[in-house]
C-alpha atoms as a PDB file:
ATOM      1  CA  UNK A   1      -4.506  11.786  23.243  1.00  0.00           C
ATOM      2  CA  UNK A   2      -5.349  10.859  19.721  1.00  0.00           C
ATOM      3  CA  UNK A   3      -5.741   7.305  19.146  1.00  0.00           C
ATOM      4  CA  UNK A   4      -4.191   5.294  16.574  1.00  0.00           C
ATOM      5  CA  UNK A   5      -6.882   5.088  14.416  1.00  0.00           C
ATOM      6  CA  UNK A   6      -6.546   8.604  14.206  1.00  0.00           C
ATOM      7  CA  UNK A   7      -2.137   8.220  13.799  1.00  0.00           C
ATOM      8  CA  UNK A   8      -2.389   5.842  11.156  1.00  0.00           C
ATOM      9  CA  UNK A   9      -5.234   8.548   8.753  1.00  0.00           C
ATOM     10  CA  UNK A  10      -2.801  11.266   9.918  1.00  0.00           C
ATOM     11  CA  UNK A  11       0.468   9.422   8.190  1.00  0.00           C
ATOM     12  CA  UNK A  12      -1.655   8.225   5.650  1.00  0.00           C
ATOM     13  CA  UNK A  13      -2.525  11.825   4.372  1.00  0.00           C
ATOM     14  CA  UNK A  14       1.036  12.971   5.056  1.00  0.00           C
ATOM     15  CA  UNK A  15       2.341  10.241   2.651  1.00  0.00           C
ATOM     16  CA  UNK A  16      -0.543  11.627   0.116  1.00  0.00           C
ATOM     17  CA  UNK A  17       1.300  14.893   0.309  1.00  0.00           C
ATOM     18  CA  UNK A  18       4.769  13.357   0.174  1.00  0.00           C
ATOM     19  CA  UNK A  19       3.319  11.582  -2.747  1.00  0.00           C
ATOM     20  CA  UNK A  20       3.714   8.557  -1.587  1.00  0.00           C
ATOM     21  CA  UNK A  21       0.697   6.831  -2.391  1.00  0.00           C
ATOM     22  CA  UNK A  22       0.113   4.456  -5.497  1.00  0.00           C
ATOM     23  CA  UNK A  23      -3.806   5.541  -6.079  1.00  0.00           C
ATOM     24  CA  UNK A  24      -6.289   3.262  -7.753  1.00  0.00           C
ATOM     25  CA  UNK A  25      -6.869  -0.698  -8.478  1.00  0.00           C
ATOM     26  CA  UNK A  26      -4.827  -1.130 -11.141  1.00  0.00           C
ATOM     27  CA  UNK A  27      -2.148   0.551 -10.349  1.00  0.00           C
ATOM     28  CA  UNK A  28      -2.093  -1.283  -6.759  1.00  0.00           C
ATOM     29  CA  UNK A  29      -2.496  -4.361  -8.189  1.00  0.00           C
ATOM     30  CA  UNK A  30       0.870  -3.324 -10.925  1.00  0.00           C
ATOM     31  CA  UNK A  31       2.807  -1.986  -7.353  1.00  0.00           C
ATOM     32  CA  UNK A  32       2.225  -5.417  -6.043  1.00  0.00           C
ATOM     33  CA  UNK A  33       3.170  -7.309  -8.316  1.00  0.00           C
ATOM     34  CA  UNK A  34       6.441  -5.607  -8.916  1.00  0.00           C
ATOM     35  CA  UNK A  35       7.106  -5.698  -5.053  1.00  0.00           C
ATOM     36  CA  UNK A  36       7.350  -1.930  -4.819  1.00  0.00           C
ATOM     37  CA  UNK A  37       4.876  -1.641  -1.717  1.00  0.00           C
ATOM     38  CA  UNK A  38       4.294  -3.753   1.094  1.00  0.00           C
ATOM     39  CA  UNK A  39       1.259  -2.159   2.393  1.00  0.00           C
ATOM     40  CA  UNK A  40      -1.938  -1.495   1.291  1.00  0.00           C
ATOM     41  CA  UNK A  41      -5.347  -0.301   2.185  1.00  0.00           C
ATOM     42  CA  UNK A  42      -9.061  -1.384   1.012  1.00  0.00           C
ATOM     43  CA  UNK A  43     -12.106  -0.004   2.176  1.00  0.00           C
ATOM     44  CA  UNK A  44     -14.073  -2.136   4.669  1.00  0.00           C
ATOM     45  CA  UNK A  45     -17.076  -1.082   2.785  1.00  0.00           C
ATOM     46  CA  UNK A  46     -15.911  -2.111  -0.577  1.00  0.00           C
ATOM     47  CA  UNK A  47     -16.774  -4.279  -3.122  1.00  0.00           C
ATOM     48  CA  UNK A  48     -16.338  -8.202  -2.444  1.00  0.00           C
ATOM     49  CA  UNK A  49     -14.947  -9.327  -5.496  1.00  0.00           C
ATOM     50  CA  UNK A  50     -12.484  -6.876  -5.699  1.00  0.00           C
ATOM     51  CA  UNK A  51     -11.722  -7.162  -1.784  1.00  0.00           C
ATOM     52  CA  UNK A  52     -10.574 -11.044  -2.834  1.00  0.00           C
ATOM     53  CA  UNK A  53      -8.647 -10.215  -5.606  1.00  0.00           C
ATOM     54  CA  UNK A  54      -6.381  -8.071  -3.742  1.00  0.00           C
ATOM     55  CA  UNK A  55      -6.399 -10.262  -0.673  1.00  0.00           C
ATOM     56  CA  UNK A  56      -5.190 -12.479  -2.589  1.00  0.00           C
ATOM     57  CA  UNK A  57      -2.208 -11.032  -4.543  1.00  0.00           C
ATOM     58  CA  UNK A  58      -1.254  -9.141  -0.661  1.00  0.00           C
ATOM     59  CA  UNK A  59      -0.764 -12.839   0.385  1.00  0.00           C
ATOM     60  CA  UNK A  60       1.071 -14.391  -2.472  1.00  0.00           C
ATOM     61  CA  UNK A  61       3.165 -11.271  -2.504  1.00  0.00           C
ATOM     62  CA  UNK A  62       3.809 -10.930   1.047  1.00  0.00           C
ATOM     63  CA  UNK A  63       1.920  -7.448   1.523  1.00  0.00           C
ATOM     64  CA  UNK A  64       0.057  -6.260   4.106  1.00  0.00           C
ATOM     65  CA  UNK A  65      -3.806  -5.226   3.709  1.00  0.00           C
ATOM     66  CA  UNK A  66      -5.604  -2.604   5.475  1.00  0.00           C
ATOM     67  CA  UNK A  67      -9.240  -3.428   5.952  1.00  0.00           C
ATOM     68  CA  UNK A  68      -9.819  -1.014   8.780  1.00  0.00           C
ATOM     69  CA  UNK A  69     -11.577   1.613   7.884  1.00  0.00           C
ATOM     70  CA  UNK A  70     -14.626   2.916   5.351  1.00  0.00           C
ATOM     71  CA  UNK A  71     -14.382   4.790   2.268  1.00  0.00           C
ATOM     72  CA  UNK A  72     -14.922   7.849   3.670  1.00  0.00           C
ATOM     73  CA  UNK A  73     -12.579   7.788   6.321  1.00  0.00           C
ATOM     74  CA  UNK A  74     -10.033   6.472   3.420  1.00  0.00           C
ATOM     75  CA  UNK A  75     -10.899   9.852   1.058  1.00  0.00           C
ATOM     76  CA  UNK A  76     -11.248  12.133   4.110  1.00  0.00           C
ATOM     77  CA  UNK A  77      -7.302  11.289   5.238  1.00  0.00           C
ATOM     78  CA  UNK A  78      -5.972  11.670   1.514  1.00  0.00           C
ATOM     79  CA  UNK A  79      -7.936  14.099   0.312  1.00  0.00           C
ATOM     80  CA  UNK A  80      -8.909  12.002  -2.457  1.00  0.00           C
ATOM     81  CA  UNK A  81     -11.668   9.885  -3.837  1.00  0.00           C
ATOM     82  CA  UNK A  82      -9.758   6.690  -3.868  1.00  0.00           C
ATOM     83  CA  UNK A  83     -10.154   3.803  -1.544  1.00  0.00           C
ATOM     84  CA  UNK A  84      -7.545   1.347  -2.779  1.00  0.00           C
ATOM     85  CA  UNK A  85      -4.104   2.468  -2.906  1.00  0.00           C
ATOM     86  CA  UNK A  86      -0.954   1.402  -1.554  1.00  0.00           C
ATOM     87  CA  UNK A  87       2.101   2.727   0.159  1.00  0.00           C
ATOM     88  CA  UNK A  88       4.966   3.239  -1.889  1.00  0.00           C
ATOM     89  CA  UNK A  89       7.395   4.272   0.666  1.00  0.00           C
ATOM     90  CA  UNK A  90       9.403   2.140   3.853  1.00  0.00           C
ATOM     91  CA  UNK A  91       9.319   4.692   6.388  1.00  0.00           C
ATOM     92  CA  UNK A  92       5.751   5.341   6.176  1.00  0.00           C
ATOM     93  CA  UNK A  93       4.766   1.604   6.126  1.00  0.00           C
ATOM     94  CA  UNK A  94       6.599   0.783   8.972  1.00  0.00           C
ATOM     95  CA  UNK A  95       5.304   3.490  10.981  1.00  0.00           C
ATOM     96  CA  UNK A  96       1.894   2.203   9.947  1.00  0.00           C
ATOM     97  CA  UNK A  97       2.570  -1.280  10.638  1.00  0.00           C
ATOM     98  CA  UNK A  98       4.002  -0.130  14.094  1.00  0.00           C
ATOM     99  CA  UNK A  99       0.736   1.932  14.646  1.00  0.00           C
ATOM    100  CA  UNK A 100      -1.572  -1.572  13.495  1.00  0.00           C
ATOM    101  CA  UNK A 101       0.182  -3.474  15.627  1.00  0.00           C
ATOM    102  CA  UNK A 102       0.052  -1.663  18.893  1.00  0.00           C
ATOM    103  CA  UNK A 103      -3.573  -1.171  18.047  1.00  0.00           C
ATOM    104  CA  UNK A 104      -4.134  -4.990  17.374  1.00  0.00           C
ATOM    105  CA  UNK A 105      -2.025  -5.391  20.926  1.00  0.00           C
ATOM    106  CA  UNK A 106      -4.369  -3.673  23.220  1.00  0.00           C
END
C-alpha cells in the first residue's frame, strides 16, 4: 500500500503536469495575495526567513502551508528545482488536504 506521504508527491507531480503549479517565491507570494491558491508547500529544509514570510501571508490569507517534506523530495515529485510553489487548482488541493488530514488523523 503506498502511504500518503507517497499520495500527496504523486498528486503533487500530476498537478506539475496538469500545470497546475504556481512555481517560485514570488510568484507564490503574488498567488496569495490575489487568493488564487489555497495551498502551498515550503521545504522543511528551507530558509527561515523566508519560511516566516510565507507563514505569515498563508495565515492572513487563509492558505494552507505544507512544511512536510525536504527539498528534494519537493523537486523529485515535480520534476523541478523549486521548493516553494503553490497549488493553483481546487480539485487537487482538496485531494491534498484530504490526504494531510487523514495522515495528521492516524
Amino acid at each position: 500500500m503506498i502511504s500518503k506521504d507517497e499520495q500527496i508527491l504523486n498528486l503533487l507531480g500530476l498537478a506539475m503536469r496538469a500545470g497546475k503549479l504556481v512555481l517560485g517565491t514570488a510568484p507564490t507570494l503574488a498567488a496569495i495575495r490575489g487568493q488564487k491558491v489555497s495551498l502551498a508547500f515550503f521545504p522543511s529544509d528551507g530558509g527561515a526567513s523566508q519560511a516566516k514570510k510565507l507563514a505569515d501571508k498563508s495565515s492572513f490569507y487563509n492558505v494552507r502551508l505544507v512544511q512536510d517534506y525536504t527539498k528534494q523530495q519537493l523537486t523529485d515529485a515535480i520534476g523541478v528545482n523549486r521548493g516553494v510553489f503553490a497549488v493553483a487548482d481546487h480539485g487537487f488541493s482538496r485531494k491534498i488536504k484530504q490526504l494531510i488530514s487523514e495522515k495528521e488523523r492516524n
